[in-house]
Protein backbone atom coordinates (compact mmCIF):
# COMPACT_ATOMS: atom_id res chain seq x y z
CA UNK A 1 -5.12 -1.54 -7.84
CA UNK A 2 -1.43 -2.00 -7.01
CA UNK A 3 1.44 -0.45 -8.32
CA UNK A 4 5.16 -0.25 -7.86
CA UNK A 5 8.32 0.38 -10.67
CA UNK A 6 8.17 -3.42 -11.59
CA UNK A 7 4.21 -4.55 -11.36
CA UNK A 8 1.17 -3.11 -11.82
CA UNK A 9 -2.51 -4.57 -11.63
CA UNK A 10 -5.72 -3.26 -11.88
CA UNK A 11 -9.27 -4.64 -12.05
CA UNK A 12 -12.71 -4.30 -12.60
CA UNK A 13 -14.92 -6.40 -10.46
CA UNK A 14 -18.24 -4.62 -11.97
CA UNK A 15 -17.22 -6.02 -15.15
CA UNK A 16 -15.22 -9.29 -14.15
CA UNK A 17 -11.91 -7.49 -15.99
CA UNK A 18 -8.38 -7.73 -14.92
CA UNK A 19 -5.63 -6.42 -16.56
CA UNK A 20 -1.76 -7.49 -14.66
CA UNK A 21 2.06 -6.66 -16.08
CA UNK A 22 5.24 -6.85 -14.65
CA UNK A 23 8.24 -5.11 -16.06
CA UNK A 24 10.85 -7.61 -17.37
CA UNK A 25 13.58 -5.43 -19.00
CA UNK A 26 13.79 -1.42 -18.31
CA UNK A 27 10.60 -0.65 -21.13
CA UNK A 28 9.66 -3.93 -21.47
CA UNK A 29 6.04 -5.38 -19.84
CA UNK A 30 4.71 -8.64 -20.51
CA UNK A 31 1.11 -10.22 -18.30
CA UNK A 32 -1.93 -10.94 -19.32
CA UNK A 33 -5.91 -9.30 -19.42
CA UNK A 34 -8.81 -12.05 -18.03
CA UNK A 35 -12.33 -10.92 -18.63
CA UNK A 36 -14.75 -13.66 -16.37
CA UNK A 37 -18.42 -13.94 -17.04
CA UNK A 38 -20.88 -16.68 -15.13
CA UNK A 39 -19.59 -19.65 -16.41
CA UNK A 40 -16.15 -19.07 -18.51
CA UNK A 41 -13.07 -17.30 -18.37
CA UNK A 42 -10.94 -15.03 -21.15
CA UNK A 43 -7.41 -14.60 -20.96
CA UNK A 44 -5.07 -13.42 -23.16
CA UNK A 45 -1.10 -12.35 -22.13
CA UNK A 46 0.24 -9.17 -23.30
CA UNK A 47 4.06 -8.66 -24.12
CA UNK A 48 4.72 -4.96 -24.65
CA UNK A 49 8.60 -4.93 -26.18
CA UNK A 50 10.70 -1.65 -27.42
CA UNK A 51 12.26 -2.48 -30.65
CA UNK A 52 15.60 -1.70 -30.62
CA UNK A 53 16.95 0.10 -33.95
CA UNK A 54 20.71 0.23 -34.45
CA UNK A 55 21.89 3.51 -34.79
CA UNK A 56 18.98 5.53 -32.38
């Protein structure tokens, strides 16, 4: 596991599962998860954005 304000990782080797962001914008996160079994390889990215609502 590693952490700091702009990145943080974590992972699973028991169960082949990664999950990896990096802060792009104050709230904002985007990275991906990757789940590996014997043979293949899942990944799918993440973007985690704050709408922004005029007036709030």
């Amino acid at each position: 596991m590693t952490q700091d304000a702009d990145k943080f990782a974590i992972a699973n080797a028991r169960k082949g599962a990664m999950l990896s962001l990096t802060r792009v914008y104050r709230e904002d996160w985007e990275g991906f998860v990757s789940r590996h079994y014997d043979d293949v390889a899942f990944f799918n990215s993440l973007r985690c954005k704050r709408t922004i609502v005029a007036g709030e």
